[in-house]
N, C-alpha and C. Protein backbone atom coordinates (compact mmCIF):
# COMPACT_ATOMS: atom_id res chain seq x y z
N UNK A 1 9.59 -11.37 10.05
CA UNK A 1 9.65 -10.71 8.75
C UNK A 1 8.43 -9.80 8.57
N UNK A 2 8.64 -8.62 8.37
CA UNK A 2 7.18 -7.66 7.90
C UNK A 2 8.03 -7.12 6.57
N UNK A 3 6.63 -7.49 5.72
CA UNK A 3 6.18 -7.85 4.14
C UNK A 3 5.30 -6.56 3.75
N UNK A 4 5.62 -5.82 2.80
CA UNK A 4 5.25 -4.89 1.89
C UNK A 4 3.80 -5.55 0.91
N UNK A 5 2.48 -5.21 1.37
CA UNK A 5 1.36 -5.86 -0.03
C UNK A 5 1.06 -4.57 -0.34
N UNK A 6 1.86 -4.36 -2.02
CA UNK A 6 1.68 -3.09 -3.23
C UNK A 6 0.46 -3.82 -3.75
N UNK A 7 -0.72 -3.34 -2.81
CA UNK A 7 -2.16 -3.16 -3.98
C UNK A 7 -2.07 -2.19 -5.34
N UNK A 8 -1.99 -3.21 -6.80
CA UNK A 8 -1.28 -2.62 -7.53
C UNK A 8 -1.92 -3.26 -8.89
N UNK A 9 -3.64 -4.12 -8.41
CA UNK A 9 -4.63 -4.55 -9.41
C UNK A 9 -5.84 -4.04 -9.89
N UNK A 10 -5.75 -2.65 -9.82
CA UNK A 10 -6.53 -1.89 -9.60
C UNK A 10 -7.09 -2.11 -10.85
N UNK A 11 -8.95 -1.45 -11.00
CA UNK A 11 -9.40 -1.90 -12.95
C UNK A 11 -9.40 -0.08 -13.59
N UNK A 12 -8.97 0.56 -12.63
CA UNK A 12 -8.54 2.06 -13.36
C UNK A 12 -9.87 2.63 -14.17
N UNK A 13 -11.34 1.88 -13.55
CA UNK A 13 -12.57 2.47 -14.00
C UNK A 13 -12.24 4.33 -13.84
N UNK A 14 -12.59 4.46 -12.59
CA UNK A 14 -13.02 6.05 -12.86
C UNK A 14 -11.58 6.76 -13.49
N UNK A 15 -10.80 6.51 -13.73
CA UNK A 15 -9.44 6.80 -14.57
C UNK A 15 -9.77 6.80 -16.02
N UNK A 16 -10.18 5.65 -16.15
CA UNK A 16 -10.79 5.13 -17.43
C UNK A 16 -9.28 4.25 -18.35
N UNK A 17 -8.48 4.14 -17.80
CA UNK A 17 -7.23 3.84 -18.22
C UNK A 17 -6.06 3.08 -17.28
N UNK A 18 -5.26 2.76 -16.90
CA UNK A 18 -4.30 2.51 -16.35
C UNK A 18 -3.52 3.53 -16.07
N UNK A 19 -4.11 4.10 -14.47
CA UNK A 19 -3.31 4.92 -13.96
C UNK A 19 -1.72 4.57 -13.89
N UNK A 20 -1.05 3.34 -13.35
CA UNK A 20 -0.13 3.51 -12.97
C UNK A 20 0.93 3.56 -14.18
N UNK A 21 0.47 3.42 -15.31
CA UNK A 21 1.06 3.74 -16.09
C UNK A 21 1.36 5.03 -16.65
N UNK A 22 0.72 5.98 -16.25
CA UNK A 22 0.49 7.52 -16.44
C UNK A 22 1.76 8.04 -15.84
N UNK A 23 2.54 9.02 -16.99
CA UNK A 23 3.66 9.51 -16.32
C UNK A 23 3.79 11.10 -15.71
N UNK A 24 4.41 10.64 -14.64
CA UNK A 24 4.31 11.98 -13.37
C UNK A 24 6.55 12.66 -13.76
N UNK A 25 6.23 13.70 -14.73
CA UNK A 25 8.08 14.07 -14.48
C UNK A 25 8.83 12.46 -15.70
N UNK A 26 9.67 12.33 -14.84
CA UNK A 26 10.51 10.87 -15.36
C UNK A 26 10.35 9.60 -14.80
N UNK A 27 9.08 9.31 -13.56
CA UNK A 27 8.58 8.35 -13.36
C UNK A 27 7.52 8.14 -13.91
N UNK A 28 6.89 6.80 -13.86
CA UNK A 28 5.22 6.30 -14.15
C UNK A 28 4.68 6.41 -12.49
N UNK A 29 3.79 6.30 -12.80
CA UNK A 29 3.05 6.68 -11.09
C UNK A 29 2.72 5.46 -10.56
N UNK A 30 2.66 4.14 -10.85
CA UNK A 30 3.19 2.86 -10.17
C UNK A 30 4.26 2.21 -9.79
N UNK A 31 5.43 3.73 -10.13
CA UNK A 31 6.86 2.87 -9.71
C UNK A 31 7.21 3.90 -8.53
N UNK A 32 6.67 5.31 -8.88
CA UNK A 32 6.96 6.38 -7.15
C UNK A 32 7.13 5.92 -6.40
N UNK A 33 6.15 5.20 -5.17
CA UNK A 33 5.65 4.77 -4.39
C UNK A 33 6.86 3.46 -4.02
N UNK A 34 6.58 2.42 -5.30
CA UNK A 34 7.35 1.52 -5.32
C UNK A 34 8.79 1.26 -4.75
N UNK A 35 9.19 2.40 -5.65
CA UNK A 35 10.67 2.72 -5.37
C UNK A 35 11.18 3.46 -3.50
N UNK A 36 10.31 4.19 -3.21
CA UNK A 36 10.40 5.07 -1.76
C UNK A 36 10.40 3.46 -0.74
N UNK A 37 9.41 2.41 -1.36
CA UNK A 37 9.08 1.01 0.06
C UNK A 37 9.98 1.01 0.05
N UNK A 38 10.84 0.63 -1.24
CA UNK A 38 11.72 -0.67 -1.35
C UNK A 38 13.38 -0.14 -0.44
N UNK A 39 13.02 1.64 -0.01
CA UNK A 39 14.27 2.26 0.67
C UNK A 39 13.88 1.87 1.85
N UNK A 40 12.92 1.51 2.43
CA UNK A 40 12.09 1.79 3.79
C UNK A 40 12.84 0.40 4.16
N UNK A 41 12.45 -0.24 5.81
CA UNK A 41 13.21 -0.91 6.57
C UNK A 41 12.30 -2.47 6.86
N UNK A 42 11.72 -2.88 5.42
CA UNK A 42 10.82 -3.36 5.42
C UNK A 42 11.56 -4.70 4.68
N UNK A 43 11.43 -5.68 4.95
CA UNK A 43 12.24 -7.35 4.56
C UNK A 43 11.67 -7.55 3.17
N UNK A 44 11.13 -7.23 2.73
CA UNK A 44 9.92 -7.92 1.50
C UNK A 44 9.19 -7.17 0.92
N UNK A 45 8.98 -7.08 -0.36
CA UNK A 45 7.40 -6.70 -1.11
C UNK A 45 6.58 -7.33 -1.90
N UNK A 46 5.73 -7.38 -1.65
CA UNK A 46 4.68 -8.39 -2.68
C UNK A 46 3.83 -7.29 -3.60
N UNK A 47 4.25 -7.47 -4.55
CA UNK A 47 3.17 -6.38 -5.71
C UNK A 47 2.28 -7.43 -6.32
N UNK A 48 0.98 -6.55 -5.82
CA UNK A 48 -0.19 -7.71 -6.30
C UNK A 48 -0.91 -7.03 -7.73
N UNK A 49 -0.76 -7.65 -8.86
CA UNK A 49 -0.73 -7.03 -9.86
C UNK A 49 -2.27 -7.12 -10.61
N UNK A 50 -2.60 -6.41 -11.90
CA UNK A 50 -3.52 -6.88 -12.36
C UNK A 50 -3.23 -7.55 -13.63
N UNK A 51 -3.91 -8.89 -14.09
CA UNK A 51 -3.15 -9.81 -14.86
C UNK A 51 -2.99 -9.73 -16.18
N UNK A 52 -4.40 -8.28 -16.56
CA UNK A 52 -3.73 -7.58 -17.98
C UNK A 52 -2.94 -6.75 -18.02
N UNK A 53 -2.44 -6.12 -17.16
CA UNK A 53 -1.56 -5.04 -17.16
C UNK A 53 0.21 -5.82 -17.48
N UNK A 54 0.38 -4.90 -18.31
CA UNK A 54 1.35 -5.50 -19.18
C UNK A 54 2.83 -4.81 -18.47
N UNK A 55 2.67 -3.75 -17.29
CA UNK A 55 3.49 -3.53 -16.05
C UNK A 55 4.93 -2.91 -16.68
N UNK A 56 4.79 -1.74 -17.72
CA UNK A 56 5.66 -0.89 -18.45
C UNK A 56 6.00 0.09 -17.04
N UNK A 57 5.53 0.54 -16.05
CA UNK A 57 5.55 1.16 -15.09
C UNK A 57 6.16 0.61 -13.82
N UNK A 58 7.13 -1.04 -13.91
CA UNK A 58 7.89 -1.04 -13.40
C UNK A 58 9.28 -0.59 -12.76
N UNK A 59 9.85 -0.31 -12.23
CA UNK A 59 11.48 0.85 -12.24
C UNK A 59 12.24 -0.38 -12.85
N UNK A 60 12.57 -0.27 -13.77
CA UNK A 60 14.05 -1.09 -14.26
C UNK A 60 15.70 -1.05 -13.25
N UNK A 61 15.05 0.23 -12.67
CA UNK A 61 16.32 0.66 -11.83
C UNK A 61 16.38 -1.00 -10.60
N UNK A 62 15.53 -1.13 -10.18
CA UNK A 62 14.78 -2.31 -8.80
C UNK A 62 14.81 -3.49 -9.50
N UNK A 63 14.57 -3.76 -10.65
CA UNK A 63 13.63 -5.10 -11.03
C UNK A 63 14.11 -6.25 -10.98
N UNK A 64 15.75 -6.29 -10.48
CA UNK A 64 16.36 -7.13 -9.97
C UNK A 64 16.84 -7.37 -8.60
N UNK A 65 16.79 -6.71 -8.01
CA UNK A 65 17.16 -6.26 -6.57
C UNK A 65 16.68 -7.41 -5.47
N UNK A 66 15.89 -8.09 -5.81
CA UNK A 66 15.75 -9.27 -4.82
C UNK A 66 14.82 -8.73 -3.70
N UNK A 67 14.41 -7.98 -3.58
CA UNK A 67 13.84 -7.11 -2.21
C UNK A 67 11.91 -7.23 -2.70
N UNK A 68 11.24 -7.42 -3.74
CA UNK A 68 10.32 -7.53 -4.17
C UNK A 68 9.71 -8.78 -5.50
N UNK A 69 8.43 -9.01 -5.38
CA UNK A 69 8.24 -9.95 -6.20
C UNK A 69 6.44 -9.47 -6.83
N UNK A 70 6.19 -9.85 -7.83
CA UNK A 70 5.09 -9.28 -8.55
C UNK A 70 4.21 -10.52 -8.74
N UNK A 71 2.61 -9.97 -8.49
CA UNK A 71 1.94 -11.72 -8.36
C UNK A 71 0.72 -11.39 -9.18
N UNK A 72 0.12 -11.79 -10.33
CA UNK A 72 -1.00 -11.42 -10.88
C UNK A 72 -2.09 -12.14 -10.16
N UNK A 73 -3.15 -10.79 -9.64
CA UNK A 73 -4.13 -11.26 -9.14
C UNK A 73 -5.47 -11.81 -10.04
N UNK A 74 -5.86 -12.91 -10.10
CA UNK A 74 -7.07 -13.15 -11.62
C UNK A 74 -8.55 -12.53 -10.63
N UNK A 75 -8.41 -12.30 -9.23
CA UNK A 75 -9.74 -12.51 -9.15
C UNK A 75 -9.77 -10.60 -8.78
N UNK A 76 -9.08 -10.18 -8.99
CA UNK A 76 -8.77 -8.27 -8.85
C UNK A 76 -10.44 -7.87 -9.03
N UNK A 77 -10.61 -8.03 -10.40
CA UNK A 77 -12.14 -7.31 -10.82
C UNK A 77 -12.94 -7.34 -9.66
N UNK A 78 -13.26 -8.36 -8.81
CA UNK A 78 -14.60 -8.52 -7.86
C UNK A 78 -14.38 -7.69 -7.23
N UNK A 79 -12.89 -6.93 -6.43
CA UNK A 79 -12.92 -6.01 -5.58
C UNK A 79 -12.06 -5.67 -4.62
N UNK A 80 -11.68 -4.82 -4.50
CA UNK A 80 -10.19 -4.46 -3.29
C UNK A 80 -9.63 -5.55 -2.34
N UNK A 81 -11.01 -6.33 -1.57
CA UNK A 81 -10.67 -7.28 -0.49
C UNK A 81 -9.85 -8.52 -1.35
N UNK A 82 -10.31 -8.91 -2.92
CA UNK A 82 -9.90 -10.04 -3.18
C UNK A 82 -8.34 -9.83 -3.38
N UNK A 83 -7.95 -8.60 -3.78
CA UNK A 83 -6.47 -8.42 -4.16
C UNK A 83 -5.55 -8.53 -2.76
N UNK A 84 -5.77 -8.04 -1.46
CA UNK A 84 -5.60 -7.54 -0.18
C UNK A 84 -5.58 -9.01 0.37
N UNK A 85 -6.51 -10.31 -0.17
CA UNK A 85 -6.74 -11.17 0.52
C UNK A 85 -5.54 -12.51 0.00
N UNK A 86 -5.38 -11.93 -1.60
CA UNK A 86 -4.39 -12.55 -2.47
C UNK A 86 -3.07 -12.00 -1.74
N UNK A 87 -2.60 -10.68 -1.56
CA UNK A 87 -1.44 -10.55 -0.86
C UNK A 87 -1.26 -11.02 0.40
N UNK A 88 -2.37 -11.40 1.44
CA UNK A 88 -1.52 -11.87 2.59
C UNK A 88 -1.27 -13.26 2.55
N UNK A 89 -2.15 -13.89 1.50
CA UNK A 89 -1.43 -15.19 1.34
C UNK A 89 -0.28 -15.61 0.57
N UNK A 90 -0.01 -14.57 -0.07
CA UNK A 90 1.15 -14.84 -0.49
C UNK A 90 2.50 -14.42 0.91
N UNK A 91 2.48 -13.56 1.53
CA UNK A 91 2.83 -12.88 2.97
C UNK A 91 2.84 -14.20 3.72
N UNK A 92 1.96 -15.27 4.04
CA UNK A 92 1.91 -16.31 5.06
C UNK A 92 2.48 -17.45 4.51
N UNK A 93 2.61 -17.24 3.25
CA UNK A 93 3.35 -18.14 2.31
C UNK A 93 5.39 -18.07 2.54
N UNK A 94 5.57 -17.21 2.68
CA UNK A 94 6.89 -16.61 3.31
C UNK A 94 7.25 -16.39 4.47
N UNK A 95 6.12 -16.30 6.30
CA UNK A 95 6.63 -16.20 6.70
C UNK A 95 6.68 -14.93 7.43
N UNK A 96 5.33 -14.55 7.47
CA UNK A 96 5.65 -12.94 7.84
C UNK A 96 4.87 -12.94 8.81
N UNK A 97 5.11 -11.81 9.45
CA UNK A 97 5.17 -11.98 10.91
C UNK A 97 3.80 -10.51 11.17
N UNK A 98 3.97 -9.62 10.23
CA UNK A 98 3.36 -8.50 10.05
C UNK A 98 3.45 -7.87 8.53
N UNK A 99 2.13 -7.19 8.14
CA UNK A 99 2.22 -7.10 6.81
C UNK A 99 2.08 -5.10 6.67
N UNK A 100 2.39 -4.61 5.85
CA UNK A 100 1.77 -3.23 5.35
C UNK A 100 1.49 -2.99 4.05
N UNK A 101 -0.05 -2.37 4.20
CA UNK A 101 -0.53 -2.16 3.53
C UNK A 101 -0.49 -0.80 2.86
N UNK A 102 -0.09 -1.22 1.24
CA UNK A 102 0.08 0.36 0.18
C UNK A 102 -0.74 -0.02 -0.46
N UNK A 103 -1.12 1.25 -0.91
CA UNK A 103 -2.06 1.70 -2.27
C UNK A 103 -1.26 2.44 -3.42
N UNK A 104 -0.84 1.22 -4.42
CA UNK A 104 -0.25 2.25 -5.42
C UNK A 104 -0.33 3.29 -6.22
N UNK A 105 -1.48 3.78 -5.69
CA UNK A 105 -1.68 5.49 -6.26
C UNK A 105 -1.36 6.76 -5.39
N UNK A 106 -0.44 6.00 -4.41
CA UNK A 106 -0.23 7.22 -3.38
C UNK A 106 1.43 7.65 -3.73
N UNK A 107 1.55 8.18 -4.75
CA UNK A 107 2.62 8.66 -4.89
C UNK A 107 4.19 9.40 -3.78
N UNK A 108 3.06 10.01 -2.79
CA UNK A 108 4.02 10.75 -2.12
C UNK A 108 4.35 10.13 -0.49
N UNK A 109 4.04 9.35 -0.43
CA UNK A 109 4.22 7.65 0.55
C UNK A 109 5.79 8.15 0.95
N UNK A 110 6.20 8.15 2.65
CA UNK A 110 7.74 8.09 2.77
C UNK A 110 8.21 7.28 3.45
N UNK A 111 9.61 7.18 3.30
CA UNK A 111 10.35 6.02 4.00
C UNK A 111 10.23 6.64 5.14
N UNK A 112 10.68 7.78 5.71
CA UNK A 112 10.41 7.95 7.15
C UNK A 112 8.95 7.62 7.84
N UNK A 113 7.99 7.84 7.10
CA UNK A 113 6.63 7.64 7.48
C UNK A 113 6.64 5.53 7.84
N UNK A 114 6.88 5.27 6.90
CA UNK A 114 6.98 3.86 6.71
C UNK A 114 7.76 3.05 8.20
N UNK A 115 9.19 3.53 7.88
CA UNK A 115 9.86 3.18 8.88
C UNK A 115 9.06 3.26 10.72
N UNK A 116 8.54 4.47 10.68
CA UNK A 116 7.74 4.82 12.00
C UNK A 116 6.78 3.72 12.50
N UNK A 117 5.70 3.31 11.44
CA UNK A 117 5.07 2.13 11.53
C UNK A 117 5.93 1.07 12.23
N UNK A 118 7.23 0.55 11.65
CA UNK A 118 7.81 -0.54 12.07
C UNK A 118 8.03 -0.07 13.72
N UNK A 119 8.73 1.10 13.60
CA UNK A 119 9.23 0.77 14.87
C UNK A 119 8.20 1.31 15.82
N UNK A 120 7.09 1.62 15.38
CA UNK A 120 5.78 1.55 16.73
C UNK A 120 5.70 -0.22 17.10
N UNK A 121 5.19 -0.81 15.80
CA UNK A 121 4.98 -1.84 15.84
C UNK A 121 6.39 -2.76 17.14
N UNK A 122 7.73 -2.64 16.67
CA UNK A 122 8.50 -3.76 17.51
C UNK A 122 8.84 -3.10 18.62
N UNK A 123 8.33 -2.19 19.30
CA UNK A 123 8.25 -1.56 20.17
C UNK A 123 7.14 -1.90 21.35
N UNK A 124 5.97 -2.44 20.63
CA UNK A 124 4.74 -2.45 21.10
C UNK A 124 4.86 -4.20 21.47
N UNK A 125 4.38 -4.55 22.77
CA UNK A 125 4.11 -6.08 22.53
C UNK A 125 3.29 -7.02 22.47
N UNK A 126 2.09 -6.04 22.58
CA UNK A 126 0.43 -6.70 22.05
C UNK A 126 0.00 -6.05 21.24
N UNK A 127 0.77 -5.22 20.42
CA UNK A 127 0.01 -4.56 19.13
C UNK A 127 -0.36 -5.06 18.07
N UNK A 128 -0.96 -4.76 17.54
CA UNK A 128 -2.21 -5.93 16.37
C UNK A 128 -1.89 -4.59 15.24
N UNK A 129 -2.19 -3.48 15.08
CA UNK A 129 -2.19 -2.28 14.36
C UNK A 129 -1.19 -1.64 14.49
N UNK A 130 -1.05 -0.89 13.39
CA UNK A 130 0.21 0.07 13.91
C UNK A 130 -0.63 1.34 12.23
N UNK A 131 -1.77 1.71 12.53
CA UNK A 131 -2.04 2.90 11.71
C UNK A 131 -1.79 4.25 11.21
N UNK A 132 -1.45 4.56 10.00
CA UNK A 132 -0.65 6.32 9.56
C UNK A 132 -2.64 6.94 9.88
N UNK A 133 -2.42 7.82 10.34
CA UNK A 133 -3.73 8.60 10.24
C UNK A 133 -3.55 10.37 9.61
N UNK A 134 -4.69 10.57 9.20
CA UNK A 134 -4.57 12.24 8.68
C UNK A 134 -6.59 12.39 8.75
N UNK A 135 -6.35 13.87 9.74
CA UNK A 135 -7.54 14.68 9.76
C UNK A 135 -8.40 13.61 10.83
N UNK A 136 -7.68 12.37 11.96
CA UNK A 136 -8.44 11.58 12.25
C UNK A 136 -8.68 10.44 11.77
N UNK A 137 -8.75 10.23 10.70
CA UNK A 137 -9.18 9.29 9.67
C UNK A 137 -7.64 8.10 9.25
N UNK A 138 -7.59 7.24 9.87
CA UNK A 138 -6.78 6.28 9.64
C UNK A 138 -6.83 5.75 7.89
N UNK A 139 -5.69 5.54 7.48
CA UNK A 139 -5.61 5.67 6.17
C UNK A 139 -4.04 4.44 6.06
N UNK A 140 -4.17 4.04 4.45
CA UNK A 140 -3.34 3.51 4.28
C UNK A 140 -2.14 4.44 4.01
N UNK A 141 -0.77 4.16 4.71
CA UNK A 141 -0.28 2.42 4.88
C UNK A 141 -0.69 2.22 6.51
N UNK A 142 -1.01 1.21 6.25
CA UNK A 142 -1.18 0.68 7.88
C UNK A 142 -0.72 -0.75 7.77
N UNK A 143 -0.36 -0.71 9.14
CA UNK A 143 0.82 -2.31 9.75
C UNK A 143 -0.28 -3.28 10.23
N UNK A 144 -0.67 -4.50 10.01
CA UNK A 144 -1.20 -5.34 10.86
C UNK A 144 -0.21 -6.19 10.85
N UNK A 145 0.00 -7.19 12.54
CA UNK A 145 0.31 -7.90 12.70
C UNK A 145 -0.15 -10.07 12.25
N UNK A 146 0.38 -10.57 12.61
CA UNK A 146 -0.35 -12.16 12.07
C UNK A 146 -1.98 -12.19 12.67
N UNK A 147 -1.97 -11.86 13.95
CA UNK A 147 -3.45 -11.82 14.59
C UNK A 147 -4.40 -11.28 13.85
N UNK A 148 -3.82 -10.49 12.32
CA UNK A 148 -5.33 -9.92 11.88
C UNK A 148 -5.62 -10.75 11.00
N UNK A 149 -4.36 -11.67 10.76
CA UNK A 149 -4.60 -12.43 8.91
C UNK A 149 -5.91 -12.67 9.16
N UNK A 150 -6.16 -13.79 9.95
CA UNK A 150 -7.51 -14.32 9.05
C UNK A 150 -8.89 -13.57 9.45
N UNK A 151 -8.96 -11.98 9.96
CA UNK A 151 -9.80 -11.42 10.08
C UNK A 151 -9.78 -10.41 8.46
N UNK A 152 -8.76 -10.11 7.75
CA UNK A 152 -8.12 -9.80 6.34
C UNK A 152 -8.81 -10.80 5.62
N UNK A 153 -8.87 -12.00 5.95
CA UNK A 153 -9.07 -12.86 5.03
C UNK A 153 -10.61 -13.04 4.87
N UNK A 154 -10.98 -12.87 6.04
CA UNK A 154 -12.61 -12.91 5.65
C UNK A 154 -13.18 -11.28 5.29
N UNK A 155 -12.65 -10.40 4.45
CA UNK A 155 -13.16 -9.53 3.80
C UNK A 155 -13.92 -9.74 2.68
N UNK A 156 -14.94 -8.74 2.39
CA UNK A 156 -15.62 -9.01 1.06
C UNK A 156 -15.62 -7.77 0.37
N UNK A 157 -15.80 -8.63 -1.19
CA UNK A 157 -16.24 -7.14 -2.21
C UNK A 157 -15.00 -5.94 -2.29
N UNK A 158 -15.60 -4.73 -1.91
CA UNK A 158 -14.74 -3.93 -2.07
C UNK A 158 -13.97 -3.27 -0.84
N UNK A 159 -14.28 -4.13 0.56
CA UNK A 159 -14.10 -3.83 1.67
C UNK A 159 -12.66 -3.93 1.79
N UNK A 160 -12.55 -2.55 2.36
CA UNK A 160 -10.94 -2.37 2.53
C UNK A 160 -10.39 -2.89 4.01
N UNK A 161 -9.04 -2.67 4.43
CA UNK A 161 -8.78 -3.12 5.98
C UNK A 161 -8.99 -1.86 6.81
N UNK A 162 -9.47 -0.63 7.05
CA UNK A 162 -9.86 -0.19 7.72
C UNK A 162 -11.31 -0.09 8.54
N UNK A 163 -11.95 -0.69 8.00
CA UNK A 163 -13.48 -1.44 9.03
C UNK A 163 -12.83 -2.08 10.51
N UNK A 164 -11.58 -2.72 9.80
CA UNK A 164 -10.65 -3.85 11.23
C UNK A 164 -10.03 -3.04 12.21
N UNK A 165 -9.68 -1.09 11.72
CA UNK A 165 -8.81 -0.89 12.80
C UNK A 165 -10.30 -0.60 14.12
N UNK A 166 -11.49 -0.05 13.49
CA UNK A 166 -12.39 0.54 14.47
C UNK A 166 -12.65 -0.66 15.22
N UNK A 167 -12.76 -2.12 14.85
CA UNK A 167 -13.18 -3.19 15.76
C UNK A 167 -11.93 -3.47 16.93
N UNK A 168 -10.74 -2.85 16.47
CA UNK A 168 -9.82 -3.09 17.55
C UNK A 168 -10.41 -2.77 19.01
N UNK A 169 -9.70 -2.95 20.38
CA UNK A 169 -9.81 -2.98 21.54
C UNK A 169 -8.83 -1.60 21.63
N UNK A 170 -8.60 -0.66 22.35
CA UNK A 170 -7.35 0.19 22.97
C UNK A 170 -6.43 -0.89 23.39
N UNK A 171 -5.22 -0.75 23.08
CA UNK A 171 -4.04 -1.63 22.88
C UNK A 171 -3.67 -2.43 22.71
N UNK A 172 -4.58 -2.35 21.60
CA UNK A 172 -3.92 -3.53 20.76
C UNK A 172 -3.82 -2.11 19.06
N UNK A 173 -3.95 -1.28 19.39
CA UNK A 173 -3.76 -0.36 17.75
C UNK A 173 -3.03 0.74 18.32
N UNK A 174 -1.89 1.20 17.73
CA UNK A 174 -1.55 2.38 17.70
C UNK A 174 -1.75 3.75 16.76
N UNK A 175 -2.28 4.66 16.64
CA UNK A 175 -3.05 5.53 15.54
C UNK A 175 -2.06 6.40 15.42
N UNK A 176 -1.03 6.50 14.00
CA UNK A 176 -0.33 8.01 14.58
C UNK A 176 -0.87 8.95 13.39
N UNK A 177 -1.49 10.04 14.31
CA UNK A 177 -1.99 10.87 13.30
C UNK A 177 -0.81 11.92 13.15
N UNK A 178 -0.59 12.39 11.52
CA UNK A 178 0.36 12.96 10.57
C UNK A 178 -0.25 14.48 9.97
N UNK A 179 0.59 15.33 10.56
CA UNK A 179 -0.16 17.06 10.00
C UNK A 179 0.06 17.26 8.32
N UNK A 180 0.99 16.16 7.66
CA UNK A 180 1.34 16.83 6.30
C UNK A 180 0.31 15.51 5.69
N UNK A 181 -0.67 16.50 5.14
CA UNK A 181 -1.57 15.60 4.06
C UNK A 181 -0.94 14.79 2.89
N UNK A 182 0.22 15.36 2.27
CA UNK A 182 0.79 14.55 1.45
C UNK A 182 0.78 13.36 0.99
N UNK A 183 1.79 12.56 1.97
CA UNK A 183 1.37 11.21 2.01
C UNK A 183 0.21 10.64 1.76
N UNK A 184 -0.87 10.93 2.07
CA UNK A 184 -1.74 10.56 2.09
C UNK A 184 -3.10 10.67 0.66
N UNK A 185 -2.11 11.80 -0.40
CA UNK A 185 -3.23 11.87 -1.53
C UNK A 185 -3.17 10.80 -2.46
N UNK A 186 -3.95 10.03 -2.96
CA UNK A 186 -4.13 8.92 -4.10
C UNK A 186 -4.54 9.58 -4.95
N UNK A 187 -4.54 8.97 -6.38
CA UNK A 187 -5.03 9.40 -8.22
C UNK A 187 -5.82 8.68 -8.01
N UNK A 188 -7.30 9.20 -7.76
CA UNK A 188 -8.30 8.22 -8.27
C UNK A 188 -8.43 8.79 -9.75
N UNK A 189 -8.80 10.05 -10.31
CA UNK A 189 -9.30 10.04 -11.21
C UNK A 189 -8.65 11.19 -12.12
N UNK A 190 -8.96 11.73 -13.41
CA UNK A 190 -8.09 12.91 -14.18
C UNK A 190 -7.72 13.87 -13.21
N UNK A 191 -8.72 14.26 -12.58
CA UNK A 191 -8.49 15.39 -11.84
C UNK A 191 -7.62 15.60 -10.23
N UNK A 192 -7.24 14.36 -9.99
CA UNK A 192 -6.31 13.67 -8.84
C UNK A 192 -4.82 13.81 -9.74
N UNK A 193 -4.91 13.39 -10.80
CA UNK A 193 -3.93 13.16 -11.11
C UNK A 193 -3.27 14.59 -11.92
N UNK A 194 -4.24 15.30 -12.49
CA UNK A 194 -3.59 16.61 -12.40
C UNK A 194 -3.20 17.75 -11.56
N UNK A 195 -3.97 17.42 -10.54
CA UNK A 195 -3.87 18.02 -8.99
C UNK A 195 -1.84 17.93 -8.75
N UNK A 196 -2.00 16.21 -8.67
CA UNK A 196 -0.35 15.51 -8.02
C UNK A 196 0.54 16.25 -9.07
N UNK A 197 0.23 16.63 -10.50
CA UNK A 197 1.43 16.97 -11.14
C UNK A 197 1.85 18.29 -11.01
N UNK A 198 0.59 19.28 -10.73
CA UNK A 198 0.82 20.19 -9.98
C UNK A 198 1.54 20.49 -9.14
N UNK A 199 1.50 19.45 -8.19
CA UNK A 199 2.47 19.69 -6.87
C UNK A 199 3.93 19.32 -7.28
N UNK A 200 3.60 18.14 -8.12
CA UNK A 200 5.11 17.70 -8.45
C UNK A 200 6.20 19.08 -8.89
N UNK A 201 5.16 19.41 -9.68
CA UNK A 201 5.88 21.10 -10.76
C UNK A 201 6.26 21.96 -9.84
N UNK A 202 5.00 21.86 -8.47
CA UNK A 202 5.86 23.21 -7.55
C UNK A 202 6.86 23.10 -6.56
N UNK A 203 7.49 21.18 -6.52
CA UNK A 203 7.95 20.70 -5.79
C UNK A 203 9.53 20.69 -6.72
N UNK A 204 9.27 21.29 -8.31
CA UNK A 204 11.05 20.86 -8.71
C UNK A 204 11.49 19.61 -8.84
């Protein structure tokens, strides 16, 4: 089973607000993303939530669909690793075999992109990684297999899982670097997020 963890407890400091609640067109910008996994070829999603967020930016269209489940993280505030560390245990709790990692501010995230991951990954038979890269720079979503859990698990603070792909060995990671930046922009802040609506407007 490879399991979807929607880092999705974010404290929306430099936002100053709850991004994913911010609406992009006729979506909220925590359900974009959401909605594109849940097409992708992926068994599971775990949305790791934050436990005040009152989660109006769910798709009503999904929220029954059986394909995802929402988990309030209490210990979110301390820092990226604790939310990341809360989703793979919920992931080992089910059974998963390999996990990928989203950032729910990446709006423009695709199922084809997604799908690619998998099938590097069951393709590969000592692969540990299976990384989206842009400009070089390995970036989320990226695939780890069970061999990384408990190297995931001993993260701290605000340490994300990319420190883990540079400690890899050559083959055990696959890097596929991607020419369309897209995918790859997040809302950190006002000006991220007026940037994305921009594009949205010139995208129709």
């Amino acid at each position: 089973m490879i399991v979807g963890i929607y880092l999705a407890a974010g404290q929306g400091r430099r936002m100053g607000r709850n991004k994913l609640a911010m609406s992009l067109g006729n979506e909220y910008v925590g359900s974009i993303a959401l909605k594109i996994i849940l097409q992708s070829r992926l068994d599971f999603t775990i949305v790791v939530t934050n436990p005040s967020d009152e989660l109006i930016w769910l798709p009503p269209s999904v929220a029954d669909n059986g394909r995802y489940s929402t988990f309030p993280c209490f210990d979110a505030q301390y820092g990226q690793s604790y939310s990341l560390k809360f989703g793979v245990k919920k992931a080992m709790e089910i059974g998963a075999e390999a996990i990928i990692i989203f950032l729910a501010d990446q709006p423009f995230i695709s199922t084809k992109l997604i799908n690619e991951l998998i099938s590097h990954y069951k393709k590969g038979a000592n692969v540990n990684v299976v990384a989206s890269s842009f400009n070089h720079i390995p970036r989320p979503p990226v695939l780890f297999s069970e061999k990384s859990f408990a190297e995931i698990l001993n993260l701290q603070g605000d340490q994300g899982a990319r420190k883990l792909i540079r400690r890899k060995k050559t083959g055990e990671q696959i890097i596929i670097e991607f020419a369309d930046c897209m995918p790859f922009i997040d809302i950190d802040n006002e000006e991220d997020f007026l940037r994305v609506r921009q594009l949205l407007d010139e995208k129709g």
